[in-house]
Protein backbone atom coordinates (compact mmCIF):
# COMPACT_ATOMS: atom_id res chain seq x y z
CA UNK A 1 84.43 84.12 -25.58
CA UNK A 2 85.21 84.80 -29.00
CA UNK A 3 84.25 82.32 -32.07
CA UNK A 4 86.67 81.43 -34.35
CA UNK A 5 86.85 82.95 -37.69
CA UNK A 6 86.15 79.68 -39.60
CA UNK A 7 83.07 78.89 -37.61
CA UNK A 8 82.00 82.54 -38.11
CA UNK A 9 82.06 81.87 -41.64
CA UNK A 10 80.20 78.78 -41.99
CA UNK A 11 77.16 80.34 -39.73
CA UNK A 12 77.25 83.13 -42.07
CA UNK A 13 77.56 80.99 -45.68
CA UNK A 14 75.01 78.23 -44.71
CA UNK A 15 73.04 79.58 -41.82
CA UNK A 16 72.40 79.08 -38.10
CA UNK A 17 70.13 75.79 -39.00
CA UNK A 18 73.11 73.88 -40.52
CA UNK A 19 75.16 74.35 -37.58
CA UNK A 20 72.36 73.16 -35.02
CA UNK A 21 72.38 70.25 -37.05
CA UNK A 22 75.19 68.84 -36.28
CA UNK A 23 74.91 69.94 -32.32
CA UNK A 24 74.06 66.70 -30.30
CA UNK A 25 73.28 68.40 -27.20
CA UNK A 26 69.19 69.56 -26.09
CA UNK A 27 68.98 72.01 -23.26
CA UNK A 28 65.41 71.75 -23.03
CA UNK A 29 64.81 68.34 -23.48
CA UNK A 30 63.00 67.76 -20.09
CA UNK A 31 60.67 70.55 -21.27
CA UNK A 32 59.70 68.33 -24.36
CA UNK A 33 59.88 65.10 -21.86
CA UNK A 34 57.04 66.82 -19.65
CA UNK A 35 54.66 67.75 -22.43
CA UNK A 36 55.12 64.34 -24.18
CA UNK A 37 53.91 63.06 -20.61
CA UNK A 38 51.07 64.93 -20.04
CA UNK A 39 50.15 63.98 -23.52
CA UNK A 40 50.49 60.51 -22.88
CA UNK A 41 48.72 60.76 -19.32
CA UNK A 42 45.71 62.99 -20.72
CA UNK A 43 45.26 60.19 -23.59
CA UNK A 44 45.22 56.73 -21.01
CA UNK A 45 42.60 59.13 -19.18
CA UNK A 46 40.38 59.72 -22.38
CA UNK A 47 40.94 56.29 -23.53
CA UNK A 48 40.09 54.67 -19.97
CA UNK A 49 36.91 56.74 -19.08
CA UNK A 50 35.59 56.26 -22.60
CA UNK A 51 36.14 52.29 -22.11
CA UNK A 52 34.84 53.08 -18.68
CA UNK A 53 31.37 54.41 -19.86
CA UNK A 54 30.43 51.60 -22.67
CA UNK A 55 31.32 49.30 -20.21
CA UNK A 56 28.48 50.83 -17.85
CA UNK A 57 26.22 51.67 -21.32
CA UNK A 58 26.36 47.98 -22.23
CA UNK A 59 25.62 47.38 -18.48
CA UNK A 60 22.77 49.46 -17.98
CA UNK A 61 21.08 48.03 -21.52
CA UNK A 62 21.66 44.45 -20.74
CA UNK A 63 20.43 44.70 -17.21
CA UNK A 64 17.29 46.72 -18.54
CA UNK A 65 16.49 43.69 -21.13
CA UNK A 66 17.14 41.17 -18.11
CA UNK A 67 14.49 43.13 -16.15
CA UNK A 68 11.91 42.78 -18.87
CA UNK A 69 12.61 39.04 -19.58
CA UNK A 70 12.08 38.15 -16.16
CA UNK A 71 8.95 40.50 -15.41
CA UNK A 72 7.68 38.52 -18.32
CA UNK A 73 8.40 35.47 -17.37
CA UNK A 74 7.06 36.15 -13.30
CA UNK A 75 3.83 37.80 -15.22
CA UNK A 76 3.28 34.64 -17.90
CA UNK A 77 3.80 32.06 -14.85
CA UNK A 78 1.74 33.93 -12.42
CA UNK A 79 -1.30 34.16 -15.01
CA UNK A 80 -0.99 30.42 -15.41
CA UNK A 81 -1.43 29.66 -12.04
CA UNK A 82 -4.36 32.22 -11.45
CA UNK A 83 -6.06 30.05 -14.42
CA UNK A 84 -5.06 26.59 -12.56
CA UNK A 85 -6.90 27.92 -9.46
CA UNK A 86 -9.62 28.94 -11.37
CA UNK A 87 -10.06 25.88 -12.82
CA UNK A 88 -9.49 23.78 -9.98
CA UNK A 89 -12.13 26.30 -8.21
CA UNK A 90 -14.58 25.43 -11.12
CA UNK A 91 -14.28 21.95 -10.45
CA UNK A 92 -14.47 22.01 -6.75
CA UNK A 93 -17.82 24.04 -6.67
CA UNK A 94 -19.13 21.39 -9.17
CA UNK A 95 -18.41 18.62 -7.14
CA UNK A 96 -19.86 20.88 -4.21
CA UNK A 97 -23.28 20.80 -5.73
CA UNK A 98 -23.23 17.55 -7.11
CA UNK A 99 -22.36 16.10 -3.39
CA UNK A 100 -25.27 18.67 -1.60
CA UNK A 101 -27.80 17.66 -4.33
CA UNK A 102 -27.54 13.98 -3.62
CA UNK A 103 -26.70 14.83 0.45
CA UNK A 104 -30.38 16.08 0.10
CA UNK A 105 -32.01 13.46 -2.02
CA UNK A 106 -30.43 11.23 0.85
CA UNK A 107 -32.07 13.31 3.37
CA UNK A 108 -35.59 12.94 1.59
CA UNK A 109 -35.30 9.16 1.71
CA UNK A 110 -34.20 8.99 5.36
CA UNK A 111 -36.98 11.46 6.35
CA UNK A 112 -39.56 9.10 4.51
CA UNK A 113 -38.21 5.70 6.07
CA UNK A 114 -38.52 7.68 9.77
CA UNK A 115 -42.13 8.89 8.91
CA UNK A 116 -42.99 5.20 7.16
CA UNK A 117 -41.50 3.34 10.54
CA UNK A 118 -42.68 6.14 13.27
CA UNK A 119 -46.54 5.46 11.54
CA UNK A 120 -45.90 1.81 12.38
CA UNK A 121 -45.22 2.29 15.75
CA UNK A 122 -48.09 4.62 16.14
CA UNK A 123 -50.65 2.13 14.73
CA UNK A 124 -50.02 -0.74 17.02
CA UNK A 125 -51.36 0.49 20.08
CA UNK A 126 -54.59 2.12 18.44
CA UNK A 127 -54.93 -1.78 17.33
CA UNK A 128 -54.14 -3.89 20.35
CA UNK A 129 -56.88 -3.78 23.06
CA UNK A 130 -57.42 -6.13 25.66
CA UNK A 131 -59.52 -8.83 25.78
CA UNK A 132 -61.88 -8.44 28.57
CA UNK A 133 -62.71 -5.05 27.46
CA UNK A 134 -63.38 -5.85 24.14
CA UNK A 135 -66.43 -8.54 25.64
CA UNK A 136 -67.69 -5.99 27.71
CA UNK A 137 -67.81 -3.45 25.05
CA UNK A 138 -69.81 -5.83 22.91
CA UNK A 139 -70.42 -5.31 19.23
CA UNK A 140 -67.58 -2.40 18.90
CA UNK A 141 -64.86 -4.58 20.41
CA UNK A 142 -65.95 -7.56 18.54
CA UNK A 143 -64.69 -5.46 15.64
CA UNK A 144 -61.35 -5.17 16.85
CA UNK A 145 -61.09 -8.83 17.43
CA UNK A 146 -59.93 -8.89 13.88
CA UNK A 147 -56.77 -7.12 14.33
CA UNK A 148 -55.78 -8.57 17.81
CA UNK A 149 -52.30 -9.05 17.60
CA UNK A 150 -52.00 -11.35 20.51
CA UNK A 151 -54.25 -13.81 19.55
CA UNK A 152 -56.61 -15.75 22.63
CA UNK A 153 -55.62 -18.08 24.67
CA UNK A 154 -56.90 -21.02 22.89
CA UNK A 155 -54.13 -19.90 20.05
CA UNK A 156 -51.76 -19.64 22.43
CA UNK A 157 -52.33 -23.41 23.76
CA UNK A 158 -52.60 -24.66 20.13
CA UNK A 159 -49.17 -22.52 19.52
CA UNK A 160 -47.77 -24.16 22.46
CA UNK A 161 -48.60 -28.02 21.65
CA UNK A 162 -47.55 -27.69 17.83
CA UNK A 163 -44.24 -26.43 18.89
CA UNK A 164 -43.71 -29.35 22.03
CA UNK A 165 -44.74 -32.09 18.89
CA UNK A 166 -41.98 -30.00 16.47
CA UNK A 167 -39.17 -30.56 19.20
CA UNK A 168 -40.21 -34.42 19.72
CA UNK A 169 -39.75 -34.70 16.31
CA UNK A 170 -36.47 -33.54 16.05
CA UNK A 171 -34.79 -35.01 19.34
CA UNK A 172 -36.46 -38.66 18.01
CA UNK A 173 -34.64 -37.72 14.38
CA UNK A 174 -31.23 -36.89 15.73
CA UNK A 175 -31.36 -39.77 18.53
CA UNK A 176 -31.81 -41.93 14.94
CA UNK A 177 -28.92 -40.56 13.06
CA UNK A 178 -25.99 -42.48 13.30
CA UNK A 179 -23.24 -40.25 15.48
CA UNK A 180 -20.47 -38.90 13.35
CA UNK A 181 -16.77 -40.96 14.42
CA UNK A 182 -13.81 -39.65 14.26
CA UNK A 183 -11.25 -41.00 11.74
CA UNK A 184 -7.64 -40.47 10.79
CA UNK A 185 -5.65 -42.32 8.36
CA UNK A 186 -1.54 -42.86 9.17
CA UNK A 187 0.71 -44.04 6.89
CA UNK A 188 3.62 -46.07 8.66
CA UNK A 189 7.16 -46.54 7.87
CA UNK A 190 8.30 -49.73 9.37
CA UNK A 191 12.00 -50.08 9.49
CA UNK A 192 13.84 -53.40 9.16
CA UNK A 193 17.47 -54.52 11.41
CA UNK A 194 18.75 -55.18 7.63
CA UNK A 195 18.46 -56.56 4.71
CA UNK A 196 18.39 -60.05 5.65
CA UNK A 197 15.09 -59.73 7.28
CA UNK A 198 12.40 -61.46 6.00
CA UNK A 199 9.56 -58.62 5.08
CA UNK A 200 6.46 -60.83 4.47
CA UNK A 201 6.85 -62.00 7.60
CA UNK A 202 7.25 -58.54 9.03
CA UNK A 203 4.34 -57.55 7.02
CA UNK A 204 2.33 -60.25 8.33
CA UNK A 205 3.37 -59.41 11.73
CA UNK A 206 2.06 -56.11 11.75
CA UNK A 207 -0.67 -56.73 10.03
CA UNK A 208 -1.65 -59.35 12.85
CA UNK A 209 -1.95 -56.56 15.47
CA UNK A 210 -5.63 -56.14 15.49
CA UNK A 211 -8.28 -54.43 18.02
CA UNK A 212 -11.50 -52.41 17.72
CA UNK A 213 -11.27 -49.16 15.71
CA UNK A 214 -8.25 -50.48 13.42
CA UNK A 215 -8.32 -51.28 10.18
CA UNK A 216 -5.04 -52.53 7.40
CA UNK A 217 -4.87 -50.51 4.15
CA UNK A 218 -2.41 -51.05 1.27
CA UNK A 219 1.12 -51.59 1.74
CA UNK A 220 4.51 -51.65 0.06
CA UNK A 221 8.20 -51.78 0.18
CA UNK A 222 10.14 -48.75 -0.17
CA UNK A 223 14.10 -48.77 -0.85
CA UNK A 224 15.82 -46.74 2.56
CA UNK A 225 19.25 -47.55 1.86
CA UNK A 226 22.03 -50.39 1.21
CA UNK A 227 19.92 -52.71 -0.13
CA UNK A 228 17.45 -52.51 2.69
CA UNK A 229 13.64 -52.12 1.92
CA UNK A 230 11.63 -50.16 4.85
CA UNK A 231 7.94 -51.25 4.70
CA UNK A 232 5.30 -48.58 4.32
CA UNK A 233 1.75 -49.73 5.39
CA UNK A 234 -1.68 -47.36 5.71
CA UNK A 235 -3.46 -47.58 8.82
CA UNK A 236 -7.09 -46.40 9.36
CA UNK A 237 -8.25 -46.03 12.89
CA UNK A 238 -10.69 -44.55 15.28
CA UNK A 239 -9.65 -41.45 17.44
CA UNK A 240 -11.84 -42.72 20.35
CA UNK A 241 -10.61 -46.18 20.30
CA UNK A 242 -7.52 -46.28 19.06
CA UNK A 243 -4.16 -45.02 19.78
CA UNK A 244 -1.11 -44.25 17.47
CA UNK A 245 1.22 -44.52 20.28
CA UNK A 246 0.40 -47.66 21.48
CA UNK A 247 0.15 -49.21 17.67
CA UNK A 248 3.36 -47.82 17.77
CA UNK A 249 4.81 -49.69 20.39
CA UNK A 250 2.45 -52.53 19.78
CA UNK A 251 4.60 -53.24 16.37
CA UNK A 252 8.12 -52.92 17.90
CA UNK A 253 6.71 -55.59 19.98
CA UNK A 254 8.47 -57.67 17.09
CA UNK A 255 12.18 -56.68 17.92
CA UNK A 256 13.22 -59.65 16.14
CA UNK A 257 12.02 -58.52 12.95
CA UNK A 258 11.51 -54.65 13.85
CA UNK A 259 13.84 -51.61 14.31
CA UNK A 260 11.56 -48.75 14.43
CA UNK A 261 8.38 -47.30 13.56
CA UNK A 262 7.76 -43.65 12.22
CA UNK A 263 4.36 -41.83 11.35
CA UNK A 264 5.35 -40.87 7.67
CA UNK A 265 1.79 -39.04 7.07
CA UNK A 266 -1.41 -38.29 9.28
CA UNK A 267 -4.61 -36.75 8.28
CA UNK A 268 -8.22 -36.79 9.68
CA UNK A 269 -10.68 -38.29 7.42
């Protein structure tokens, strides 16, 4: 393969570089491909483990000063509670002593009531003797007559006849007193057939039902309805002697003047 002369001539006048120039074509340009790749490569690796080991640095500082805020905060709440319980201790053995101090003054009075009421008990029988040995004993029993709890007989007789006069008494002062009676006041509504009816002479009526144990209060006329005016009369009577029922149907006796009778209020006097 021979050049041509021309070519020769310009690779001699303006040197090999000025003829590359021009050439388009790289032989080695997948050498140059490979080392631009490995350059690449090597620099994501450099780039990735430095990111790579702040990340843990910033990590491994933040978790150290999250350690120490909590051991702080575990060790400030953990003192206050040892102080709580001390104080609450405090308290408790206060209120210990207070309660044992007075559980013994307690003690000391029930221990002198015992003694006070077991030297009671012990004195009575040294007192009491009986009575026929103290007369045949003579002047020493005579002494003891003094504190005799039982008294003689003659006492006991005199005892016996105050008390029978006390109870005669009071069985001739209660058969005196009047005996209590029994009382209850009813209010009655007496209805009328209508308003035609004549209520004074209803009133009268009613009123004209008499017997032992029943007495006529106050009365009035109440409107009911219509023009129709019920009459409302007080009744005092004895429970003993008296019946409401049968004053009941003692007044509707008057079915020409009466429709019905109702207990509008009761009480016991």
């Amino acid at each position: 393969f021979i050049l041509p002369f021309e070519i020769c001539k310009k690779m001699t006048q303006n040197g090999l570089t000025s003829v590359l120039k021009h050439e388009t074509i790289c032989m080695d340009a997948h050498r140059y491909q490979d080392a631009d790749r490995q350059y690449q490569e090597y620099c994501a690796k450099r780039s990735s483990s430095d990111v790579s080991s702040v990340k843990s640095h910033v990590r491994s500082h933040h978790a150290s000063h999250v350690e120490g805020d909590v051991k702080e905060t575990n060790n400030s709440e953990i003192v206050q509670r040892l102080q709580k319980l001390s104080d609450e201790n405090k308290e408790m053995r206060k209120t210990m002593s207070e309660m044992s101090s007075k559980i013994k003054i307690l003690e000391d009075i029930m221990r002198e009531i015992t003694l006070s009421k077991g030297d009671i008990k012990v004195a009575k029988p040294e007192s009491v003797k009986p009575l026929n040995a103290a007369k045949q004993n003579g002047p020493s029993a005579a002494d003891d007559d003094d504190v005799d709890l039982f008294g003689s007989d003659e006492e006991n007789e005199d005892d016996a006849r105050i008390r029978e006069e006390r109870l005669k008494a009071y069985e001739n002062k209660k058969s005196k007193k009047p005996a209590l009676i029994a009382k209850s006041s009813v209010v009655l509504d007496v209805k009328p057939w209508d308003d035609e009816t004549d209520m004074k002479a209803l009133e009268e009526a009613v009123r004209s039902i008499s017997t032992e144990g029943l007495k006529w209060g106050a009365g009035k006329l109440v409107p009911l309805a219509y023009g129709i005016k019920k009459l409302q009369l007080v009744a005092i009577v004895e429970d003993d002697k008296v019946s409401i029922d049968w004053l009941q149907e003692a007044i509707q006796e008057h079915e020409d003047l009466v429709q019905s009778v109702d207990i509008a209020a009761f009480n016991k006097l």
